[in-house]
N, C-alpha and C. Protein backbone atom coordinates (compact mmCIF):
# COMPACT_ATOMS: atom_id res chain seq x y z
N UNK A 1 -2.32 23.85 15.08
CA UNK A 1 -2.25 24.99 14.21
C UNK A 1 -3.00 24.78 12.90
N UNK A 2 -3.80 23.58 12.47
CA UNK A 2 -4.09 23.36 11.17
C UNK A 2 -5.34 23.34 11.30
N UNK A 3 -5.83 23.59 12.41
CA UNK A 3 -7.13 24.26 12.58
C UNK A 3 -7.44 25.07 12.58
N UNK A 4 -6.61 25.75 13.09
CA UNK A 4 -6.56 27.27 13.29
C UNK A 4 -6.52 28.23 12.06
N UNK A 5 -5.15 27.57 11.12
CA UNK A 5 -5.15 28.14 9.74
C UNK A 5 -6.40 27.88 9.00
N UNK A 6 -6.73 26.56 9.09
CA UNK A 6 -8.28 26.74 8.19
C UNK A 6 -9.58 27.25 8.67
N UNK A 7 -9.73 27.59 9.83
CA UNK A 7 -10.37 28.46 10.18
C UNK A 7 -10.46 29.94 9.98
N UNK A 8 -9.43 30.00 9.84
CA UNK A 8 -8.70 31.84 9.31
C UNK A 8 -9.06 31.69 7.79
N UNK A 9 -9.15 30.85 7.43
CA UNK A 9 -9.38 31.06 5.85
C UNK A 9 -10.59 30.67 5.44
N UNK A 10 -11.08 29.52 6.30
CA UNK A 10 -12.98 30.07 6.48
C UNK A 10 -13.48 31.42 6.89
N UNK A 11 -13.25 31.74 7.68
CA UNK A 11 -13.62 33.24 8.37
C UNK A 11 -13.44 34.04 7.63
N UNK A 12 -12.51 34.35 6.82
CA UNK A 12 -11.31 35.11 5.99
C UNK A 12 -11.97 35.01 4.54
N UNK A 13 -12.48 34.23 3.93
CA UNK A 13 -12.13 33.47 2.75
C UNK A 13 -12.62 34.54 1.83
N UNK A 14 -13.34 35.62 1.78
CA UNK A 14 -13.63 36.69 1.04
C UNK A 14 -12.62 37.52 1.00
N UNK A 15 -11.58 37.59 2.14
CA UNK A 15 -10.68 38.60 2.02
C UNK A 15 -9.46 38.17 1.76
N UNK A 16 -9.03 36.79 1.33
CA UNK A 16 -7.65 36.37 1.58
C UNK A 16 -7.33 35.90 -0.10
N UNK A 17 -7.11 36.41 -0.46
CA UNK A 17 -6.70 35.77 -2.00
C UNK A 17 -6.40 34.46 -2.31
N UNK A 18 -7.58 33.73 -2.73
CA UNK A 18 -7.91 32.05 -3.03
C UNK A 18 -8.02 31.49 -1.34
N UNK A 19 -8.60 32.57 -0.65
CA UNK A 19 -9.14 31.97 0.36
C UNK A 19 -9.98 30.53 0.65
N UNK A 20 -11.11 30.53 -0.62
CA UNK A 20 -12.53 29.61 -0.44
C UNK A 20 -10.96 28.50 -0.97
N UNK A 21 -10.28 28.90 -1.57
CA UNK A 21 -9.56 27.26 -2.10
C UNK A 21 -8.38 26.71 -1.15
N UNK A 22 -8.30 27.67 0.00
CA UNK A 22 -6.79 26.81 1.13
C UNK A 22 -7.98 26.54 1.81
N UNK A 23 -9.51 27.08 2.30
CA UNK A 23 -10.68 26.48 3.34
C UNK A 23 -10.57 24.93 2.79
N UNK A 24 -10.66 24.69 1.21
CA UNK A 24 -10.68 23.12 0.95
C UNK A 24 -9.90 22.41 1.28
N UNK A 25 -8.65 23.22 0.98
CA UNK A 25 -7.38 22.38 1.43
C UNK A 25 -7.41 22.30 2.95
N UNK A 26 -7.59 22.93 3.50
CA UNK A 26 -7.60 22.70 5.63
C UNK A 26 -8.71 21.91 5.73
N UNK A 27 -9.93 22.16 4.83
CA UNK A 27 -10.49 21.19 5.51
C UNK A 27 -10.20 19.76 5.22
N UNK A 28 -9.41 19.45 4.24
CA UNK A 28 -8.99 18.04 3.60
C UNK A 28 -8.39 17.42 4.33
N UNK A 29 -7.04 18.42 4.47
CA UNK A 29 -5.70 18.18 5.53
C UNK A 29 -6.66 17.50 6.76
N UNK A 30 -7.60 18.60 7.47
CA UNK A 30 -7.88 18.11 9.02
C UNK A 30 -8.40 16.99 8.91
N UNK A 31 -9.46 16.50 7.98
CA UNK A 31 -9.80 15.24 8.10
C UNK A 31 -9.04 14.28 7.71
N UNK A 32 -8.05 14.32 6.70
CA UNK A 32 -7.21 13.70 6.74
C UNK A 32 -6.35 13.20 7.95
N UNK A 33 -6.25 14.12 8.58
CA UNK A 33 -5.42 13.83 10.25
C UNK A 33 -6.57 13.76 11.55
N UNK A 34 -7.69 13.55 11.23
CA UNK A 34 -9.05 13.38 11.74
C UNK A 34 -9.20 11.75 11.89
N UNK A 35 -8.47 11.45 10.62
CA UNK A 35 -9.01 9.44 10.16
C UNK A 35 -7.60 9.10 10.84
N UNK A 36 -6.58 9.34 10.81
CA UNK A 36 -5.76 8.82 10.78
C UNK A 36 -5.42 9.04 12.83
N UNK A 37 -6.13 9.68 13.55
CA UNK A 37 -6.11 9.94 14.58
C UNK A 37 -7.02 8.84 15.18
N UNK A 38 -8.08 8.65 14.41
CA UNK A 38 -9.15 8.06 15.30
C UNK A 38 -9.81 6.82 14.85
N UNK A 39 -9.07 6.19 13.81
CA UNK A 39 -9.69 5.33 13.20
C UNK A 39 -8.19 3.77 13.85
N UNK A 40 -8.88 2.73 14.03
CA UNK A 40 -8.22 1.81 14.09
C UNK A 40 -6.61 1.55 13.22
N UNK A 41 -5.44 0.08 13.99
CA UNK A 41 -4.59 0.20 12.83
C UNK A 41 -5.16 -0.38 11.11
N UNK A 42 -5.83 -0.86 11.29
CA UNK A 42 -6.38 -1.16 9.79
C UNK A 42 -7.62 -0.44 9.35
N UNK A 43 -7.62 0.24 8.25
CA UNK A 43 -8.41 0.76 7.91
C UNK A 43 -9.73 -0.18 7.47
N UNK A 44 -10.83 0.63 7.41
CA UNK A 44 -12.25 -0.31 6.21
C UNK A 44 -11.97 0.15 5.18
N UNK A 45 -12.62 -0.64 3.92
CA UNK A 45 -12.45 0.32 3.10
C UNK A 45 -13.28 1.32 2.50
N UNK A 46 -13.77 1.45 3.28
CA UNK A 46 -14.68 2.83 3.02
C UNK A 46 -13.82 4.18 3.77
N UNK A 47 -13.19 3.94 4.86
CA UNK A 47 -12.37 4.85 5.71
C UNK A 47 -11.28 4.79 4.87
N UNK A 48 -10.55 4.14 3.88
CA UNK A 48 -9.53 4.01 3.29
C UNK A 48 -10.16 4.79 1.99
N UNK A 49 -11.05 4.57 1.34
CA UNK A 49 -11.34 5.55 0.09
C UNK A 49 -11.44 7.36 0.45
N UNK A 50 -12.11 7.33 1.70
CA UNK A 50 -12.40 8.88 2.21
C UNK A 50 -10.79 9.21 2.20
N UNK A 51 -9.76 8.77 3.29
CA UNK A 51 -8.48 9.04 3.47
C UNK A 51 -7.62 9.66 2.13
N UNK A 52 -7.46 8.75 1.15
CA UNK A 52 -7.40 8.96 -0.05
C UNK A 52 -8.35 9.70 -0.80
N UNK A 53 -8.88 10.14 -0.71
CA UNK A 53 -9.83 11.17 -1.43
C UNK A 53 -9.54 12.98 -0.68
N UNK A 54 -9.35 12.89 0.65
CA UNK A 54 -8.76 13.97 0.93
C UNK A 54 -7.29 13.99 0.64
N UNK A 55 -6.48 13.21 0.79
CA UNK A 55 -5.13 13.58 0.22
C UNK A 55 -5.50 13.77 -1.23
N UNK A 56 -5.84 13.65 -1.87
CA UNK A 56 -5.96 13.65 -3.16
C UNK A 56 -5.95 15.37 -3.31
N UNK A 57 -7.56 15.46 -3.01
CA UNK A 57 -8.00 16.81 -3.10
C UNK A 57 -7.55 17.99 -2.57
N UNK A 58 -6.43 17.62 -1.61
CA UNK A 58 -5.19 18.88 -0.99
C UNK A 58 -4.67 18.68 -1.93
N UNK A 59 -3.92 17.69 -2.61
CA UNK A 59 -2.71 17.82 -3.26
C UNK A 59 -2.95 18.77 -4.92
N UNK A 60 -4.35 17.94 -5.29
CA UNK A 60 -5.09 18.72 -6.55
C UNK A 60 -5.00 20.13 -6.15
N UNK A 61 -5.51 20.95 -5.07
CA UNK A 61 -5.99 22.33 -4.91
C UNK A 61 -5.01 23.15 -4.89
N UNK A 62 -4.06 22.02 -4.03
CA UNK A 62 -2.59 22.73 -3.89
C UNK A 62 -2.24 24.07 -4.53
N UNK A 63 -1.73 23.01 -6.09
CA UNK A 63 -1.29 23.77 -7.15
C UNK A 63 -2.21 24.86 -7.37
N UNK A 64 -3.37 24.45 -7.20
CA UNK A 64 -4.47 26.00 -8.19
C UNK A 64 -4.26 26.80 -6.57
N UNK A 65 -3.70 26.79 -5.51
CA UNK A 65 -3.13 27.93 -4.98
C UNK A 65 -2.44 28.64 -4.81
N UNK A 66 -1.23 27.73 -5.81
CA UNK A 66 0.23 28.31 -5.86
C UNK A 66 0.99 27.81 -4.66
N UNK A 67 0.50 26.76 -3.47
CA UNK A 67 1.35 26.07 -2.75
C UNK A 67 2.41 25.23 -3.67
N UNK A 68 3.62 25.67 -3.17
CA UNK A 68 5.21 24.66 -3.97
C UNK A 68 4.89 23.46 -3.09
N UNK A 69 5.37 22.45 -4.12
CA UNK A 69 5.49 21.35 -4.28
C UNK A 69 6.35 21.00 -3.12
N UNK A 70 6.64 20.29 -2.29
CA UNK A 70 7.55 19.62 -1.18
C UNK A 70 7.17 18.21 -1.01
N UNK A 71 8.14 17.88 -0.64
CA UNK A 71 8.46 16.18 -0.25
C UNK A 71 7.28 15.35 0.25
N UNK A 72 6.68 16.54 1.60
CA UNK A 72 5.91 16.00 2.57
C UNK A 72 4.68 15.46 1.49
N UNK A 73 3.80 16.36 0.36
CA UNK A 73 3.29 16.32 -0.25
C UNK A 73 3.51 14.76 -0.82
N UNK A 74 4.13 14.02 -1.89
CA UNK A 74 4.59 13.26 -2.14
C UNK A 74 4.37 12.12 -1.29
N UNK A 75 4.77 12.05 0.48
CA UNK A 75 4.90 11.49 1.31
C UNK A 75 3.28 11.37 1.73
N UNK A 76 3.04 12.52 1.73
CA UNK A 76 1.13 12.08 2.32
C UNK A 76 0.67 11.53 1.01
N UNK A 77 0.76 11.66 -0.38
CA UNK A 77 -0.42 10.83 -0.87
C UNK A 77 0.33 9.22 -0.99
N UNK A 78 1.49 8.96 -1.08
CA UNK A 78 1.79 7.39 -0.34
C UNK A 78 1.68 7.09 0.18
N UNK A 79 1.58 7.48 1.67
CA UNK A 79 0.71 7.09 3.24
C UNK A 79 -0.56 6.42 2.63
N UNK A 80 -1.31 7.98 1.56
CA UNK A 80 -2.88 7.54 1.71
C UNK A 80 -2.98 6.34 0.66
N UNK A 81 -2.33 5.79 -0.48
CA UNK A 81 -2.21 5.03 -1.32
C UNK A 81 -1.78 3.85 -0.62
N UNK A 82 -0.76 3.87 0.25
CA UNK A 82 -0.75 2.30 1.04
C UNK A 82 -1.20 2.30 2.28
N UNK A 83 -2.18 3.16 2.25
CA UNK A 83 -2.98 2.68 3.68
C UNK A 83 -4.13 1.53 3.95
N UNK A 84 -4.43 1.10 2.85
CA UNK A 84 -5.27 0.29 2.04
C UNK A 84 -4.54 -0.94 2.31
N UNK A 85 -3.15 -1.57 2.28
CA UNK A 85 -2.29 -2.17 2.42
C UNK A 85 -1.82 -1.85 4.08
N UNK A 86 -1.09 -1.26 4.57
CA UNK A 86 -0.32 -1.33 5.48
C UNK A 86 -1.40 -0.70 6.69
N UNK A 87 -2.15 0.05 6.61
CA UNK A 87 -3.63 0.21 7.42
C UNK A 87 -3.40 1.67 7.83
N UNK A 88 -3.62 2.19 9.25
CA UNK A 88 -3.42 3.20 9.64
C UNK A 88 -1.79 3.58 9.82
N UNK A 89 -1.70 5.19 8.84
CA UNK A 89 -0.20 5.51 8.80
C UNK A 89 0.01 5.88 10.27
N UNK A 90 -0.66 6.44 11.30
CA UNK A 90 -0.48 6.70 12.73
C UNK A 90 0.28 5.82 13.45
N UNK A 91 -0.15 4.60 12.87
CA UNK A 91 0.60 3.23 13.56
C UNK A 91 1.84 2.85 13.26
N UNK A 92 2.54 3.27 11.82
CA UNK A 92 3.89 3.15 11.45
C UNK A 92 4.57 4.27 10.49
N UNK A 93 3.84 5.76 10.16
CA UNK A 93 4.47 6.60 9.78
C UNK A 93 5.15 7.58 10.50
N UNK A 94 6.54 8.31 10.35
CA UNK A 94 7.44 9.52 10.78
C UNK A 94 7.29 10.78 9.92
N UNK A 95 6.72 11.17 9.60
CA UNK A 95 6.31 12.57 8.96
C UNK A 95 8.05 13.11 9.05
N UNK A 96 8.54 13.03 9.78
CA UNK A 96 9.80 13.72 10.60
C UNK A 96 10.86 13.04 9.30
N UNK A 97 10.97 11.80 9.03
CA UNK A 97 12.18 11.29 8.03
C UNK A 97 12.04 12.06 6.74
N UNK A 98 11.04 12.64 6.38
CA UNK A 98 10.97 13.15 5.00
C UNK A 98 12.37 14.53 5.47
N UNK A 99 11.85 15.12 6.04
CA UNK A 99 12.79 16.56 6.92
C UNK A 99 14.11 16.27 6.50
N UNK A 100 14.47 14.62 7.90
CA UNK A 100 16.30 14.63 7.76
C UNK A 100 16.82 13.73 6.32
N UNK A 101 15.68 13.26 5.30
CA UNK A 101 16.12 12.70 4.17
C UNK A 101 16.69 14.13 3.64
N UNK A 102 15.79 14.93 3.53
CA UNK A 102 16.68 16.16 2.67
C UNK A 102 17.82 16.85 3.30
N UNK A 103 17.72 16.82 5.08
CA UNK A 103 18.77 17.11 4.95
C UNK A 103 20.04 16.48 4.75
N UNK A 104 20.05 15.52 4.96
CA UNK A 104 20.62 14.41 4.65
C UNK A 104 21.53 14.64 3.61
N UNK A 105 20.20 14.43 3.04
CA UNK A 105 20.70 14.81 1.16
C UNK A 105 21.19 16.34 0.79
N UNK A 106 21.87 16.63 2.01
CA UNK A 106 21.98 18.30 1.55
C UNK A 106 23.38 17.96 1.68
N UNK A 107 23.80 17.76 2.91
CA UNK A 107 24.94 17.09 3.66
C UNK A 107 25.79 16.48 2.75
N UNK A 108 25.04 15.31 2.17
CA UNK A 108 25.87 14.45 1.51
C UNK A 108 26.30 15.62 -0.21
N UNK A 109 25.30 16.43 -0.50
CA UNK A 109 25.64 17.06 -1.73
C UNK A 109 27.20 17.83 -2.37
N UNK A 110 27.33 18.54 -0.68
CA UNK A 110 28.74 19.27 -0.64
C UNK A 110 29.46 18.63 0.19
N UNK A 111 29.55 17.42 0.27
CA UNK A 111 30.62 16.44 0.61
C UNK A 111 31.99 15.92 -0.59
N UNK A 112 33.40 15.94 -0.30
CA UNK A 112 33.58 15.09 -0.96
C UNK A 112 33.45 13.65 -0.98
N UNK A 113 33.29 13.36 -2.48
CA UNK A 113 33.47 11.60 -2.78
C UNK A 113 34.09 10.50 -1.77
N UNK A 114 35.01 11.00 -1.46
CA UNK A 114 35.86 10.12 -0.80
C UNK A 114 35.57 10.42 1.11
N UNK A 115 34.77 11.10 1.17
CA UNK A 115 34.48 11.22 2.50
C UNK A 115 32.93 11.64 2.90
N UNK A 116 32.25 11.36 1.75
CA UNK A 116 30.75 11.99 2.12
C UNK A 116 30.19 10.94 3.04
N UNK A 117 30.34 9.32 3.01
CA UNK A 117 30.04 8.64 3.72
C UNK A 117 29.98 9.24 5.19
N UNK A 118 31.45 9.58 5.81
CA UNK A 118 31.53 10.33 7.09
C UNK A 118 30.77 10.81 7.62
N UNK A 119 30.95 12.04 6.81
CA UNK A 119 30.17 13.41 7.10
C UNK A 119 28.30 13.12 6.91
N UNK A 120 28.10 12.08 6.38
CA UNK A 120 26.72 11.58 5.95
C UNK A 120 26.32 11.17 7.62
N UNK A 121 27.04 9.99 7.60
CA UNK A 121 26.93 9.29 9.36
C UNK A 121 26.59 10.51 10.40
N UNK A 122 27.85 11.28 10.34
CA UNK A 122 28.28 12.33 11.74
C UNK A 122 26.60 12.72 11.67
N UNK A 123 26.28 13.63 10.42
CA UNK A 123 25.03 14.39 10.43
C UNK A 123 23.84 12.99 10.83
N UNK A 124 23.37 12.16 11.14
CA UNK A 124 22.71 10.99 11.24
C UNK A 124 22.49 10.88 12.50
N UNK A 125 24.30 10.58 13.31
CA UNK A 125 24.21 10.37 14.11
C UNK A 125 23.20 12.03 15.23
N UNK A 126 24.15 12.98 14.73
CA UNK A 126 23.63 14.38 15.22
C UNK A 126 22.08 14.58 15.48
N UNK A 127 21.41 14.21 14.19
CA UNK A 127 19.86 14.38 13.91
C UNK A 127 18.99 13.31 14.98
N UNK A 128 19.75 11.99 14.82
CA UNK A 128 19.32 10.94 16.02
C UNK A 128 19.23 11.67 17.00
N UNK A 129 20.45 12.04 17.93
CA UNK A 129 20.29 12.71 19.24
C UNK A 129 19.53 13.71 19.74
N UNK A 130 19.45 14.82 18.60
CA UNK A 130 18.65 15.66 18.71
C UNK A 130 17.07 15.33 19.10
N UNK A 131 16.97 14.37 18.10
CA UNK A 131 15.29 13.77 18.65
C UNK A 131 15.69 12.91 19.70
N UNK A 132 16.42 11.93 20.37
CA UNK A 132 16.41 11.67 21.92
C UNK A 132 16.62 12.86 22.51
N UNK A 133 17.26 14.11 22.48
CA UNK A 133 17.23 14.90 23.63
C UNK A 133 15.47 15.72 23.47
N UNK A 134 15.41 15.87 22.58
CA UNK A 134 14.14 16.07 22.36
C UNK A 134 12.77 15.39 22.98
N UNK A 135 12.55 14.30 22.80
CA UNK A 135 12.01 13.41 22.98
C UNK A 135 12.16 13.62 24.93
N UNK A 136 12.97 13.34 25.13
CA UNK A 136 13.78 13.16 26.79
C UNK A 136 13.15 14.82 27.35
N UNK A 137 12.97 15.94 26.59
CA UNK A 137 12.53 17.33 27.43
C UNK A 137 10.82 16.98 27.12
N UNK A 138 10.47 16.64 26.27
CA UNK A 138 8.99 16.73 25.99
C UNK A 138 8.99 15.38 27.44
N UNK A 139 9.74 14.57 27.69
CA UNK A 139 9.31 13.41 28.44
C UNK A 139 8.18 12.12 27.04
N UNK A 140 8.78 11.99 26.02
CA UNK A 140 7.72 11.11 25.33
C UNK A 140 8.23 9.85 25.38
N UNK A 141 9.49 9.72 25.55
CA UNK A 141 9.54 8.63 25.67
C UNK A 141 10.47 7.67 24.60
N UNK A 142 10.70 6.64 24.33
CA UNK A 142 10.84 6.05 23.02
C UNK A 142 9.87 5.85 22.10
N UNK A 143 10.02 6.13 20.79
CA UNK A 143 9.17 6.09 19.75
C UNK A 143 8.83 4.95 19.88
N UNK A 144 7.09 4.29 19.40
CA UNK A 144 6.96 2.85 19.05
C UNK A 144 7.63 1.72 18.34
């Protein structure tokens, strides 16, 4: 789908209000998930400066589009900042934990004190299963 959207806003980009500026952002995003698809687990560092230079430049444009701020945001330019270090995020990132951290953290908010631990677990355990039954209909398998 993140081709698709930046394509609609290439095609589009005269008619879509700050069109020419989400075309930058899709095209950032895709190559961003372009390197991280096809490039070895350790980066060069020349493939490590590009990586980081498109997260960068989504996250910069972002704002001058009026995209809100979210977690994931946050989460991709640390990928691209320790990829340099830890190599390709493909090889050991979950895009997916940013999701059940908040909800998580939603869970635990209207918990009481004396029992949020519980109710923290129950929801944990819940979110686990969901991705094995998940996982088990797609047929993928166990995660790496």
């Amino acid at each position: 789908y993140l081709e698709l959207c930046r394509d609609i806003c290439v095609r589009f980009s005269d008619r879509i209000p700050g069109g020419a500026v989400l075309a930058q952002i899709g095209n950032s995003l895709v190559r961003f998930r372009e390197l991280m698809r096809t490039s070895p687990a350790q980066f060069s560092p020349s493939v490590h400066e590009e990586f980081l230079e498109c997260a960068v430049k989504a996250f910069s444009l972002r704002r001058i589009s009026s995209i809100p701020f979210a977690p994931k945001w946050h989460f991709m330019l640390d990928l691209a900042q320790e990829a340099g270090v830890r190599g390709n995020p493909a090889f050991y990132a979950t895009w997916l934990d940013e999701s059940y951290n908040g909800e998580l953290a939603n869970v635990a908010r209207v918990c009481h004190s004396k029992t949020w631990y519980a109710r923290v677990l129950n929801s944990f355990r819940f979110v686990a299963s969901r991705i094995r039954s998940f996982r088990a209909v797609m047929n993928w398998g166990e995660p790496r």
